[in-house]
N, C-alpha and C. Protein backbone atom coordinates (compact mmCIF):
# COMPACT_ATOMS: atom_id res chain seq x y z
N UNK A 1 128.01 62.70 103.49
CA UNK A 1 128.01 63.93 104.25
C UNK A 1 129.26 64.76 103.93
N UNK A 2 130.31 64.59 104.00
CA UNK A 2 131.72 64.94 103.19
C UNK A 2 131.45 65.83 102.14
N UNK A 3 131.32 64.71 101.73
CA UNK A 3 130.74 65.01 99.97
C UNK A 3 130.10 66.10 99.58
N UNK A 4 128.98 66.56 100.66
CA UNK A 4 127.69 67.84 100.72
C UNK A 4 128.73 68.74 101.05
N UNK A 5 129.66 68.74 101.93
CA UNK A 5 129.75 69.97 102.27
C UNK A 5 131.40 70.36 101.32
N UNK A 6 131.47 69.57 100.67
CA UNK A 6 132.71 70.00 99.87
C UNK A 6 132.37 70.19 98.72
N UNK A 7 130.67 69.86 98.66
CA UNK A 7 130.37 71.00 97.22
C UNK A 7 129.48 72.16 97.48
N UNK A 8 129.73 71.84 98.57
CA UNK A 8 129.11 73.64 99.54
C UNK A 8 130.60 74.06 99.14
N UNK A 9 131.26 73.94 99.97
CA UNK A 9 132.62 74.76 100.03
C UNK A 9 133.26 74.62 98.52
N UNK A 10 133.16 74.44 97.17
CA UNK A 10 132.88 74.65 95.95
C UNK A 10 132.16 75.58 95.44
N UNK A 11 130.73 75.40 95.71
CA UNK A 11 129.79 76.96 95.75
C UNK A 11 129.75 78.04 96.26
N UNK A 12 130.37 77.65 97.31
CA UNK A 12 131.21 79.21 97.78
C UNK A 12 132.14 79.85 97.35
N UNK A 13 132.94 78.85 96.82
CA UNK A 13 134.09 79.31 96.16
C UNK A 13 134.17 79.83 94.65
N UNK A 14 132.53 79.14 94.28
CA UNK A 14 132.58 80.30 92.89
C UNK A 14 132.03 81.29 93.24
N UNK A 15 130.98 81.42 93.72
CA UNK A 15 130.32 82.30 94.33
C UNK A 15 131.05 83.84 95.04
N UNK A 16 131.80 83.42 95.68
CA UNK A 16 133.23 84.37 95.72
C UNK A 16 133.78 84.66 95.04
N UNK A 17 134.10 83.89 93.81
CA UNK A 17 134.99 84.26 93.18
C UNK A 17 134.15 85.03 92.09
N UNK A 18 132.39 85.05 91.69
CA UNK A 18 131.63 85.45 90.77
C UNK A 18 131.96 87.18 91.77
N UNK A 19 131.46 87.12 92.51
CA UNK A 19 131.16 88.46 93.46
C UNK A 19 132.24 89.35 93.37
N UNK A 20 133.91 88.82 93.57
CA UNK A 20 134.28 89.79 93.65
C UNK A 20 135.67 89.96 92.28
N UNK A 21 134.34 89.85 91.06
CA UNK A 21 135.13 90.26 90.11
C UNK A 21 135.02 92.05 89.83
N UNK A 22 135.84 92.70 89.21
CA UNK A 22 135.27 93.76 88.80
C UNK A 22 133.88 94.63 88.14
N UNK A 23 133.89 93.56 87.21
CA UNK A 23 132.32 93.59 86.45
C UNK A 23 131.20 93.71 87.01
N UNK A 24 131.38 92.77 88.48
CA UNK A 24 130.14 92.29 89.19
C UNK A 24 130.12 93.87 90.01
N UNK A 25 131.16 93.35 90.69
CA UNK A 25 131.01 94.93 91.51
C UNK A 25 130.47 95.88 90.76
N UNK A 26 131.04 96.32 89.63
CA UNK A 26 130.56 97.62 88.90
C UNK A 26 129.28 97.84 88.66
N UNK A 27 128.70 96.33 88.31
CA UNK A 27 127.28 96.34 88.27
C UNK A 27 126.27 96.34 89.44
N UNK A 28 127.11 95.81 90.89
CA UNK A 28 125.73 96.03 91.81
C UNK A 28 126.43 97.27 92.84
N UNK A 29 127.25 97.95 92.28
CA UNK A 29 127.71 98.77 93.13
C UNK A 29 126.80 99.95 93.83
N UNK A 30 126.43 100.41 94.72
CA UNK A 30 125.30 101.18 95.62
C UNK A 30 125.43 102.78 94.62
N UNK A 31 124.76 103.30 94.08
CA UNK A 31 125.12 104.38 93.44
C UNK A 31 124.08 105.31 94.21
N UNK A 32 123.91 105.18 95.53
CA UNK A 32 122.88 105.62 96.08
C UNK A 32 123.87 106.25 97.63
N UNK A 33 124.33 107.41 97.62
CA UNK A 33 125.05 107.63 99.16
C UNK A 33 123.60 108.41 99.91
N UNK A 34 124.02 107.22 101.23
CA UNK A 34 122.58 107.92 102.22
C UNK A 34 122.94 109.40 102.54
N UNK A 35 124.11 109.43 102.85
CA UNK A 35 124.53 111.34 103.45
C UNK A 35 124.18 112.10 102.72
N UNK A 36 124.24 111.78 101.53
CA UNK A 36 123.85 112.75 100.49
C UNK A 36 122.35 112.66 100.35
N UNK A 37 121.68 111.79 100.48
CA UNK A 37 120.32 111.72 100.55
C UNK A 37 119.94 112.83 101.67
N UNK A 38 120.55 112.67 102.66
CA UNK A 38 120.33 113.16 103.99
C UNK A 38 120.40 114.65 104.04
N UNK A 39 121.52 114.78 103.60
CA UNK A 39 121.71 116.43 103.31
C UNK A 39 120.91 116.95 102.31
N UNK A 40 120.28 116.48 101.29
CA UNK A 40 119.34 116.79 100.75
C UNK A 40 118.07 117.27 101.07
N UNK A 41 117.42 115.90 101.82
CA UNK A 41 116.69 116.36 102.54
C UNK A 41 116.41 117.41 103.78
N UNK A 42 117.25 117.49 104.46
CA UNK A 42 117.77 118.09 105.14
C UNK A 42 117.60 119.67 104.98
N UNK A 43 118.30 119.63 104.07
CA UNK A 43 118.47 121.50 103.34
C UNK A 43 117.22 121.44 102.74
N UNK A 44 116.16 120.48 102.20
CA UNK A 44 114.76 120.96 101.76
C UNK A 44 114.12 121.43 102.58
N UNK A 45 114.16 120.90 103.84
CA UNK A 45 113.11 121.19 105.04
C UNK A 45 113.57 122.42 105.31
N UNK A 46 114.98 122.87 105.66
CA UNK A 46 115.09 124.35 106.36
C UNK A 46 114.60 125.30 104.66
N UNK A 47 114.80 125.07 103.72
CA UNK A 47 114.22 125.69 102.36
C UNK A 47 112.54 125.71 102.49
N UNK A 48 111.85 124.66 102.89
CA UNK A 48 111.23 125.07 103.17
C UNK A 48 110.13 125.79 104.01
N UNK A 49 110.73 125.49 104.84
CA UNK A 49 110.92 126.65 106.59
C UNK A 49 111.00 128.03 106.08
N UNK A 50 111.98 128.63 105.78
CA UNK A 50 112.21 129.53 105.59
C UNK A 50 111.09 130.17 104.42
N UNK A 51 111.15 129.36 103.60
CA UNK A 51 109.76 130.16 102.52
C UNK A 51 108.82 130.68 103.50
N UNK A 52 108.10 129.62 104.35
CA UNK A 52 107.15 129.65 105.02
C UNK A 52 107.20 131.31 106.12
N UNK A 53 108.08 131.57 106.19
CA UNK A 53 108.70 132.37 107.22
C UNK A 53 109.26 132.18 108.58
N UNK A 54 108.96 130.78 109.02
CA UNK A 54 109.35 130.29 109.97
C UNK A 54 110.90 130.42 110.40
N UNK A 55 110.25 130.15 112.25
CA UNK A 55 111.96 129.79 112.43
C UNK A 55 111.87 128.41 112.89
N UNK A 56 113.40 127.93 113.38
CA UNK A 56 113.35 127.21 113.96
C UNK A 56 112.63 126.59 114.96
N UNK A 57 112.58 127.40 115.96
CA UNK A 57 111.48 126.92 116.97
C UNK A 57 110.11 126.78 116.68
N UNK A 58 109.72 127.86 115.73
CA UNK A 58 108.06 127.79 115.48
C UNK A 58 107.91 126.30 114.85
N UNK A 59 108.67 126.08 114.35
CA UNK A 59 108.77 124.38 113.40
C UNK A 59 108.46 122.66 114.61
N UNK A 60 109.83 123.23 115.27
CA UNK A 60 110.06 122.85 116.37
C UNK A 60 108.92 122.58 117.37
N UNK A 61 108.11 123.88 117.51
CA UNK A 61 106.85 123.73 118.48
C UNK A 61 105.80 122.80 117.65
N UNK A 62 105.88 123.18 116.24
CA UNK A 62 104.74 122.73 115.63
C UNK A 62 104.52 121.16 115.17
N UNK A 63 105.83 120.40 115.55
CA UNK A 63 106.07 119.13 115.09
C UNK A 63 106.31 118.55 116.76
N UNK A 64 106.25 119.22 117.96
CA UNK A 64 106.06 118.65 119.06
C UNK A 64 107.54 118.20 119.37
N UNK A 65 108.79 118.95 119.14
CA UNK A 65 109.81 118.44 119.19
C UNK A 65 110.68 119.61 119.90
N UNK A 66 112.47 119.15 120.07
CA UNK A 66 113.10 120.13 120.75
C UNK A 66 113.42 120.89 119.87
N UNK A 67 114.22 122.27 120.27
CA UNK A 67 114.70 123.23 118.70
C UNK A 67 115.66 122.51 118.37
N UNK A 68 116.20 122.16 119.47
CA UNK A 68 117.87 121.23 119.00
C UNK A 68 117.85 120.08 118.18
N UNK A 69 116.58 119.54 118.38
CA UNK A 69 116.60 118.56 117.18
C UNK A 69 116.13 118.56 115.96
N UNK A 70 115.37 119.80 116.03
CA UNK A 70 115.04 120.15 114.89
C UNK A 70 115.96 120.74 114.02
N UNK A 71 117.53 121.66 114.63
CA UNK A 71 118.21 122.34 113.68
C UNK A 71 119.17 120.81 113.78
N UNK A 72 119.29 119.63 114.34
CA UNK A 72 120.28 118.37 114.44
C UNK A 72 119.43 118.10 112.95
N UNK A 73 118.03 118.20 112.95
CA UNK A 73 117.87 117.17 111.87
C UNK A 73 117.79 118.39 110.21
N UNK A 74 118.33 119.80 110.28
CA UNK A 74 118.45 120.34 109.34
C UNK A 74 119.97 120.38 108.91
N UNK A 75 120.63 120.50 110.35
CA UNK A 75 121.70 120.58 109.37
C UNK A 75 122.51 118.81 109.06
N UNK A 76 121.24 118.13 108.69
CA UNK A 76 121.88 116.56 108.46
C UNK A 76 122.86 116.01 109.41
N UNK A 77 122.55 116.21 110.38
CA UNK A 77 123.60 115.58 111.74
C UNK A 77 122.35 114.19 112.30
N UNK A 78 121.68 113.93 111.77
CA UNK A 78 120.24 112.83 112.40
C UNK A 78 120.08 112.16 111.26
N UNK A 79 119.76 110.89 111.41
CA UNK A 79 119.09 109.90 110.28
C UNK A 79 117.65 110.12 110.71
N UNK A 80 116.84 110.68 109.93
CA UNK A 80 115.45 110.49 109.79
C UNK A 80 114.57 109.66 109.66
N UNK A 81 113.40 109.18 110.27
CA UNK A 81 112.41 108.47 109.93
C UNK A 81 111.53 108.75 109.32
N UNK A 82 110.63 108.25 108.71
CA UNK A 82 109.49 108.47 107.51
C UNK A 82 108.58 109.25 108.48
N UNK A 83 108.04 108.85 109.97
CA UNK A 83 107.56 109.03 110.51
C UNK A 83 108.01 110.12 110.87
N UNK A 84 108.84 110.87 111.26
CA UNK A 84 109.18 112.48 111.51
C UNK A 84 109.14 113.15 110.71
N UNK A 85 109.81 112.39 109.39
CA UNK A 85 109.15 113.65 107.87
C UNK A 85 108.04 114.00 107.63
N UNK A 86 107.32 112.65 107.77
CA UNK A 86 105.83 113.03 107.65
C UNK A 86 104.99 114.21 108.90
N UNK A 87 105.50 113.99 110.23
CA UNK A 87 105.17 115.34 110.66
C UNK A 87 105.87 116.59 110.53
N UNK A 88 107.09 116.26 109.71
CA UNK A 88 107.89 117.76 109.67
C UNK A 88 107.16 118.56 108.52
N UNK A 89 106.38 117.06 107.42
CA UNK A 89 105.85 118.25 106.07
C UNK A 89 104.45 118.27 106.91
N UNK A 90 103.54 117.74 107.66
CA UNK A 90 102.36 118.21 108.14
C UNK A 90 102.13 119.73 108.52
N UNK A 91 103.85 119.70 109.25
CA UNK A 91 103.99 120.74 110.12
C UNK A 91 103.95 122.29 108.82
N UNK A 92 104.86 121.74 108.28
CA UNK A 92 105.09 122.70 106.86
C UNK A 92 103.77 123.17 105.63
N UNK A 93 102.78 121.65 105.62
CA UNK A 93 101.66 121.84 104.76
C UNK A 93 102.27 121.85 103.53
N UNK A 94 103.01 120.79 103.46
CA UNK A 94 103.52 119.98 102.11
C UNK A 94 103.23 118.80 102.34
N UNK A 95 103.90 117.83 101.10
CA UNK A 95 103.80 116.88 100.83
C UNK A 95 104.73 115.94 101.08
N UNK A 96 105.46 114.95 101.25
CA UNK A 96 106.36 114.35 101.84
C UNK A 96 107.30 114.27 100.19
N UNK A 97 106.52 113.98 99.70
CA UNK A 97 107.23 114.01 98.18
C UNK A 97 107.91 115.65 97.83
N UNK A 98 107.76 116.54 98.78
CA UNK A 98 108.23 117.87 98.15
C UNK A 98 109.36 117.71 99.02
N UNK A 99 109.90 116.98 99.80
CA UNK A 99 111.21 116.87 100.48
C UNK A 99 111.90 116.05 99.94
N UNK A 100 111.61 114.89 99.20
CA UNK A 100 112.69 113.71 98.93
C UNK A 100 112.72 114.13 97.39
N UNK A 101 114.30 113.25 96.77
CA UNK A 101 114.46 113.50 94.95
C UNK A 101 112.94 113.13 94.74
């Protein structure tokens, strides 16, 4: 029993020591920032609001929501769910794919 766990605490210890080399990092490093995702999306929806001619509220009424959260979730102050995009492009008569990269 010793024995098991002092080649646990061995495998951890390369294991740590594999993880936090430079290389490793560089390679699984997140090259993906959500805020920036966010603000992306974000500024698509009021882009495409505005084509539409809409305002805020008409959006707002049309997705069954407050205005306030509707301009919270344009100007990227809200983490979004799939499920609200998908009624924000219903609302719009797009595609969910015309909001995300």
């Amino acid at each position: 029993r010793v024995r098991r766990q002092r080649q646990m605490c061995i495998r951890d210890s390369i294991y740590i020591n594999i993880c936090t080399t430079k290389i490793f990092i560089e390679k699984v490093k997140m090259t993906i920032s959500y805020q920036e995702e966010i603000k992306f999306i974000s500024n698509k929806i009021r882009e495409l609001r505005k084509e539409k001619q809409m305002t805020v509220q008409e959006l707002a009424y049309r997705c069954d929501m407050e205005r306030s959260n509707m301009s919270r979730i344009e100007s990227g102050r809200t983490n979004l769910t799939v499920k609200t995009m998908c009624i924000i492009c219903n609302a719009l008569n797009v595609n969910l794919r015309d909001i995300i990269r």
